[in-house]
Structure formats: structure tokens, C-alpha cells
Protein backbone atom coordinates (compact mmCIF):
# COMPACT_ATOMS: atom_id res chain seq x y z
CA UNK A 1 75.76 -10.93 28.01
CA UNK A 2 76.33 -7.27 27.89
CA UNK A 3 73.05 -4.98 28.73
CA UNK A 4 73.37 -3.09 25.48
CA UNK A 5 70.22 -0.63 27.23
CA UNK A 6 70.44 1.35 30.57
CA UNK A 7 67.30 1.20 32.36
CA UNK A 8 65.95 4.73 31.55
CA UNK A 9 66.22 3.61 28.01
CA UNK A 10 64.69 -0.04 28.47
CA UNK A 11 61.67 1.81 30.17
CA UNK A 12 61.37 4.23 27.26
CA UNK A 13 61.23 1.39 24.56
CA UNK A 14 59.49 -1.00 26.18
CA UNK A 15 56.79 0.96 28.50
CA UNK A 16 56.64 4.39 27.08
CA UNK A 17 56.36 3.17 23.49
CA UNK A 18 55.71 0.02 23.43
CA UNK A 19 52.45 0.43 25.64
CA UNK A 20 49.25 -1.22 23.98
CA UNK A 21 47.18 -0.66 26.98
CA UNK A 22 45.30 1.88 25.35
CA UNK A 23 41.86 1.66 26.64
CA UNK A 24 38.92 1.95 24.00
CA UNK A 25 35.40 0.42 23.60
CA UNK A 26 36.45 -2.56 22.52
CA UNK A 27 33.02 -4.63 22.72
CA UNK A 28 31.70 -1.56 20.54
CA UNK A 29 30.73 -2.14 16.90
CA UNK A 30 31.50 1.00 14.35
CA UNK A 31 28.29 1.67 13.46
CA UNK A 32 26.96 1.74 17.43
CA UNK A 33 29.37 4.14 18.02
CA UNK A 34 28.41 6.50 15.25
CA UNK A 35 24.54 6.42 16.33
CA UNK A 36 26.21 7.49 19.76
CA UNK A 37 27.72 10.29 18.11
CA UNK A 38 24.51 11.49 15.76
CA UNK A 39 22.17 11.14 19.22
CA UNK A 40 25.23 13.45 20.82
CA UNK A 41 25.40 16.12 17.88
CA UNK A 42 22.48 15.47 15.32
CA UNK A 43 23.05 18.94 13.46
CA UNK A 44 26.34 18.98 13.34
CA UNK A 45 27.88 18.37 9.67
CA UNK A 46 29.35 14.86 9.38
CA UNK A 47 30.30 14.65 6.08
CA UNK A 48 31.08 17.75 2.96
CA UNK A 49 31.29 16.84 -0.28
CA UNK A 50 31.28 19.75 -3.28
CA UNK A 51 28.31 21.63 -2.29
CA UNK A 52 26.57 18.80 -0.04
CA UNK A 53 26.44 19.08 3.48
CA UNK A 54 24.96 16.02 5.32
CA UNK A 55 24.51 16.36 8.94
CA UNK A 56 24.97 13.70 11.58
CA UNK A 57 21.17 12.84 12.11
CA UNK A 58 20.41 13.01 7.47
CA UNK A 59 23.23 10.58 7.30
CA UNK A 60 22.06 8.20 10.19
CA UNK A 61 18.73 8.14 8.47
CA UNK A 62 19.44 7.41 5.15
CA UNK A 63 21.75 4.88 6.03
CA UNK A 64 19.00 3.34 8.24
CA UNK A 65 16.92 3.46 5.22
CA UNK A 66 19.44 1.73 3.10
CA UNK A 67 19.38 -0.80 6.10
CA UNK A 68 16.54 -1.89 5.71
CA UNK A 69 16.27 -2.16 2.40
CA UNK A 70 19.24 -4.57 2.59
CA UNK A 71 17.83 -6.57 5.49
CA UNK A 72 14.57 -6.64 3.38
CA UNK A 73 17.08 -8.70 0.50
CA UNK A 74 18.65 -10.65 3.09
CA UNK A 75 21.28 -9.01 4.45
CA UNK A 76 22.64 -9.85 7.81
CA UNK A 77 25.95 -11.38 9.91
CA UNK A 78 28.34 -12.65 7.57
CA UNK A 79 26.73 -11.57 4.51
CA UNK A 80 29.03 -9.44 2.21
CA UNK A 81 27.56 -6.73 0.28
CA UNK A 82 29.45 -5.29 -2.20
CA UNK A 83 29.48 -1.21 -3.58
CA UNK A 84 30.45 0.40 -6.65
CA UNK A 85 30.06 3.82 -5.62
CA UNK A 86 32.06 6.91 -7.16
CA UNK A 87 33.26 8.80 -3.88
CA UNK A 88 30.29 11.13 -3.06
CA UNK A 89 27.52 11.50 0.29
CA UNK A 90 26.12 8.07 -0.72
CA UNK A 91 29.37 5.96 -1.02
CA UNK A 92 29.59 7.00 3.17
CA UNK A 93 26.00 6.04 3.21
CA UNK A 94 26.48 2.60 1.74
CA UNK A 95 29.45 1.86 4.05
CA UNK A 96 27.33 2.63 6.80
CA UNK A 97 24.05 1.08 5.82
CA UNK A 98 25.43 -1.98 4.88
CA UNK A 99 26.68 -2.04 8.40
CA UNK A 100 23.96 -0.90 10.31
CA UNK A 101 22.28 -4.11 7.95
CA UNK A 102 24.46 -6.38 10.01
CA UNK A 103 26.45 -7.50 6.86
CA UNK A 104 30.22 -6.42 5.63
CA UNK A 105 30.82 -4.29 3.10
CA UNK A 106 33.38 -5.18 -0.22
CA UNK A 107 34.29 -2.16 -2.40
CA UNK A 108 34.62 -2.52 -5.80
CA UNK A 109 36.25 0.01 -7.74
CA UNK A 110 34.50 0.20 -11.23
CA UNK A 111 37.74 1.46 -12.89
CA UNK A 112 39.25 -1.94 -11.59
CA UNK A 113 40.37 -4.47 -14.62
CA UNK A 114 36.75 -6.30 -15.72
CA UNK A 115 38.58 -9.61 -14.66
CA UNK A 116 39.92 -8.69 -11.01
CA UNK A 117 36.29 -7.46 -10.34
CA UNK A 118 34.71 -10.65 -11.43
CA UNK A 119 37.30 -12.56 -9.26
CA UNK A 120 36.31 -9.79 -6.02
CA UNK A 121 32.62 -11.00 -6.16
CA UNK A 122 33.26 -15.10 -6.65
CA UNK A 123 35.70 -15.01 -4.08
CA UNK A 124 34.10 -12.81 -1.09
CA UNK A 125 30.85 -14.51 -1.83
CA UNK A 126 29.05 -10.95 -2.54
CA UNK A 127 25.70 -11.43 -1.95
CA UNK A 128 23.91 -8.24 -2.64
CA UNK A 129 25.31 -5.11 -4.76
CA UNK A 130 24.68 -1.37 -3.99
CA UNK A 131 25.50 0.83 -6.90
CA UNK A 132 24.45 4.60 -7.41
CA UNK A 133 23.50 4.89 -11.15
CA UNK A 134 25.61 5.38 -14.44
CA UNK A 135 26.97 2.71 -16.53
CA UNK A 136 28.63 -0.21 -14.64
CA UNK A 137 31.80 -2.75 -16.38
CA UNK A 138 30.53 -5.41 -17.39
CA UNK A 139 31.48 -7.60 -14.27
CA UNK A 140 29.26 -5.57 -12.27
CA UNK A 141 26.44 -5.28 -14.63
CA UNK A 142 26.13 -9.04 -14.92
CA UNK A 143 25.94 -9.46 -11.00
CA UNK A 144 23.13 -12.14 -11.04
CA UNK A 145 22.48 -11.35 -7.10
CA UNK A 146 19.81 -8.89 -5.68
CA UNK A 147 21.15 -5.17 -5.65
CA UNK A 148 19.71 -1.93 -4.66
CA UNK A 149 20.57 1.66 -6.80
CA UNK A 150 20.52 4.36 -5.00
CA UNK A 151 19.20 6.50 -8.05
CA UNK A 152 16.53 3.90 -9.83
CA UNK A 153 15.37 2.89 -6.27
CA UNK A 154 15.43 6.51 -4.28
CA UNK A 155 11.20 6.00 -4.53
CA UNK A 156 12.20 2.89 -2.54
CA UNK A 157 14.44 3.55 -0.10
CA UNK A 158 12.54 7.16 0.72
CA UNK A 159 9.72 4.96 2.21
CA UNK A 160 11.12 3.10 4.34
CA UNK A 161 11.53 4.31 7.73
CA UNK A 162 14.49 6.59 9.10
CA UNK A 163 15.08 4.74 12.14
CA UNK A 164 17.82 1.53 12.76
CA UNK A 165 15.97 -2.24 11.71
CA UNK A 166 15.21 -3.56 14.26
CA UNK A 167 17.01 -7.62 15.64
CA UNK A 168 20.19 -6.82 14.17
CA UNK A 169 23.15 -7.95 16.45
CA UNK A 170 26.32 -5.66 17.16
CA UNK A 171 29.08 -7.73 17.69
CA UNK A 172 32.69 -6.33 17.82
CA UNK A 173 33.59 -9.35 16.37
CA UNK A 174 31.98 -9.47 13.70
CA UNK A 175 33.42 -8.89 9.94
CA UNK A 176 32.97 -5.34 9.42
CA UNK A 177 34.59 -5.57 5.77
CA UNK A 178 36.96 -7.16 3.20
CA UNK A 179 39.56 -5.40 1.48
CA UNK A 180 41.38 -6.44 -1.28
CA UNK A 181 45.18 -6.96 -1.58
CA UNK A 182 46.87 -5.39 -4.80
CA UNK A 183 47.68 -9.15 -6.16
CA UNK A 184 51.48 -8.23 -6.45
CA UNK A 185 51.87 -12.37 -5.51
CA UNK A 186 50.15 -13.31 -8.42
CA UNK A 187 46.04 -13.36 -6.90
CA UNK A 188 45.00 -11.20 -4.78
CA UNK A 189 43.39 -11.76 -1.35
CA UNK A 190 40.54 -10.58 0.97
CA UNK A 191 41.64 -9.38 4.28
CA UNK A 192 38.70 -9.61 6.44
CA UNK A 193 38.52 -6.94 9.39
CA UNK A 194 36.09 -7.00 12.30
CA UNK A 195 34.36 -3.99 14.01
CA UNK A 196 36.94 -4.44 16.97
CA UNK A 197 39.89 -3.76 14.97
CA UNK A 198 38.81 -0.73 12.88
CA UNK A 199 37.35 0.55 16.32
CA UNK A 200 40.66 -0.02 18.71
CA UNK A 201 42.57 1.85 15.57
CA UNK A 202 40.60 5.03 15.96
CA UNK A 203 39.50 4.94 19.47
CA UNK A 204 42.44 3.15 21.01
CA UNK A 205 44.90 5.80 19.03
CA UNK A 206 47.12 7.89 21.19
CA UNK A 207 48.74 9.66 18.48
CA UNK A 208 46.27 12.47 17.37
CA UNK A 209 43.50 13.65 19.31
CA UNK A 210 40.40 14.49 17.68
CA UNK A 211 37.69 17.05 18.49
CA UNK A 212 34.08 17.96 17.12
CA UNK A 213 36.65 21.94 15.68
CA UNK A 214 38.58 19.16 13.24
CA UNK A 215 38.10 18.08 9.93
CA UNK A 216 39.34 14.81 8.21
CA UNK A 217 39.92 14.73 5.00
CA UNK A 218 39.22 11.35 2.33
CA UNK A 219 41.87 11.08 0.20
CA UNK A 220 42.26 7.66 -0.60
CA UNK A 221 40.08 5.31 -2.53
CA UNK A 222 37.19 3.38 -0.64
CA UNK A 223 39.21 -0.06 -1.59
CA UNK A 224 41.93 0.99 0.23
CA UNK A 225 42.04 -0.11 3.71
């Protein structure tokens, strides 16, 4: 029965760090809020990599080209769409495309074991494949779904217009992507994650404070969360 906390200390665990009243746009989906941000700043640099510099409004466009590309294979809510891109401009692209598409994305890391990659696309269902060119594994190269290269098809995906398909629903809900455990239990296991949750991490954050003077750098592998 003894209070093992005063009360300034009770209020600084349970208000002061425990708060999760953080308010963010939580009805927002990821790829709504980057359009926001390319409409805001179209010519500032959104993403660097070697000597490639992409701006805000060249990335929105080719990943509204990629769109509806997808959309054109069948892409939509629900639908996961899996990449095996090398990191580069166009793995960012594919995230965002595929999203913009309506569907989830599933990365697939070609230097994966040939059997854990065949498991990835039987067991999230992957639907449609985005790859950039080179050789695949074999897994990969014997996807029997539709798939779009960014290399073999840039004819392709040039034409089609550089503005968002149109009739494709936002909702913060909806899967965003599926990520795959390591399989340290013996099989590993797709977490799915909604817009809402990847948004209320990096909007609903109160411990760093980003500005347009800041630069984030990738380090980790796109099939880690």
C-alpha cells in the first residue's frame, strides 16, 4: 500500500512522458501528404542519390506515371505489389507509385535466399512485380504475374501522363505495406502496416523536429521496416 511515487514524479511518468495525445493527420494517407508537400515546394530536392537530384514535382510525376501503369495491370486497394529494386531514385519511385496506385507495396531483396523470396510472393499474394533491370534470382524471374521494368518499359511509362490516376481512394486505413519478419521462429511473417500508422509515426513524433534546412539520410535496407 505504500505510494512508491510522489506526485511530481507520477505526473512526470505518466503525463509528461507517457502523453500519446500527439495530434497529427491521422485520416491522411502517406502518399496525400507528400502531393501536399510537392504542390508546397515543387523545386525543392526531395531525394539525392550519387549524382541524381530529383526534385519534389520529377518525383511526384514519375511516380504518377508508374501509377498508372500499375492501375492499367490492376492495381488497386488491397492489392500487393511487390519491388526488387537496388536502392537508387526509382526504388523511392516504386514505393510511392505503387501507393499513389492504391495498392501496398512488398520489398523483396534480390540478395534474399531464392527460397525465402519464393515463400514472400505465395504468402503476401503479390500480384504485380516492379523491377528496374539486371538479372533477377530465379524466384523473381519466374514471377508468373504481370510486372512492369522500369528500364525495358521507360518507352511505356514516359507516355503516360504526369498527373495522379484518377478514382483511386485514400484511406488511412488502408494497408500501406508488408514487411517481412527475419524468420528467427522458424517462418517468417508479414506485418501489414496501414497509411495511419506510418503517418502518426512521423507526423505524430515529438522527438525531432524536422524542417525543409534538414536532410535524412537512408541507411537501412527497403525490407526493413
Amino acid at each position: 500500500r505504500l505510494d512508491l511515487m510522489d506526485g511530481a514524479e507520477r505526473a512526470l511518468l505518466l503525463r509528461d512522458w507517457g502523453r500519446n495525445d500527439a495530434p497529427y493527420p491521422r485520416d491522411a494517407a502517406v502518399h496525400r501528404l507528400f502531393e501536399e508537400q510537392a504542390a508546397a515546394t515543387p523545386g525543392a530536392v526531395a531525394v539525392e542519390f550519387d549524382d541524381e537530384r530529383v526534385t519534389y514535382a520529377e518525383l511526384d510525376a514519375r511516380a504518377n506515371r508508374l501509377a498508372r501503369r500499375l492501375r492499367a495491370l490492376g492495381a488497386g486497394p488491397e492489392v500487393r505489389v511487390g519491388f526488387a529494386i537496388a536502392r537508387s531514385v526509382e526504388m523511392v519511385v516504386a514505393m510511392l507509385g505503387i501507393l499513389k496506385a492504391g495498392a501496398a507495396y512488398v520489398p523483396l531483396d534480390a540478395a534474399l535466399p531464392d527460397e525465402r523470396l519464393a515463400f514472400m510472393l505465395e504468402d503476401a499474394e503479390v500480384a504485380l512485380l516492379v523491377t528496374a533491370g539486371g538479372t533477377l534470382p530465379p524466384a523473381l524471374a519466374a514471377f508468373g504475374g504481370a510486372r512492369v521494368d522500369f528500364v525495358a518499359d521507360a518507352a511505356a511509362l514516359e507516355a503516360e501522363p504526369a498527373n495522379a490516376p484518377p478514382g483511386v481512394e485514400a484511406l488511412p486505413d488502408a494497408l500501406a505495406y508488408v514487411i517481412y519478419t527475419s524468420g528467427s521462429t522458424g517462418r517468417p511473417k508479414g506485418v501489414g502496416v496501414p497509411h495511419r500508422g506510418v503517418v502518426r509515426l512521423v507526423r505524430g513524433a515529438d522527438y525531432v523536429e524536422m524542417g525543409p534546412d534538414e536532410t535524412v539520410l537512408q541507411m537501412v535496407p527497403s525490407s526493413f521496416d
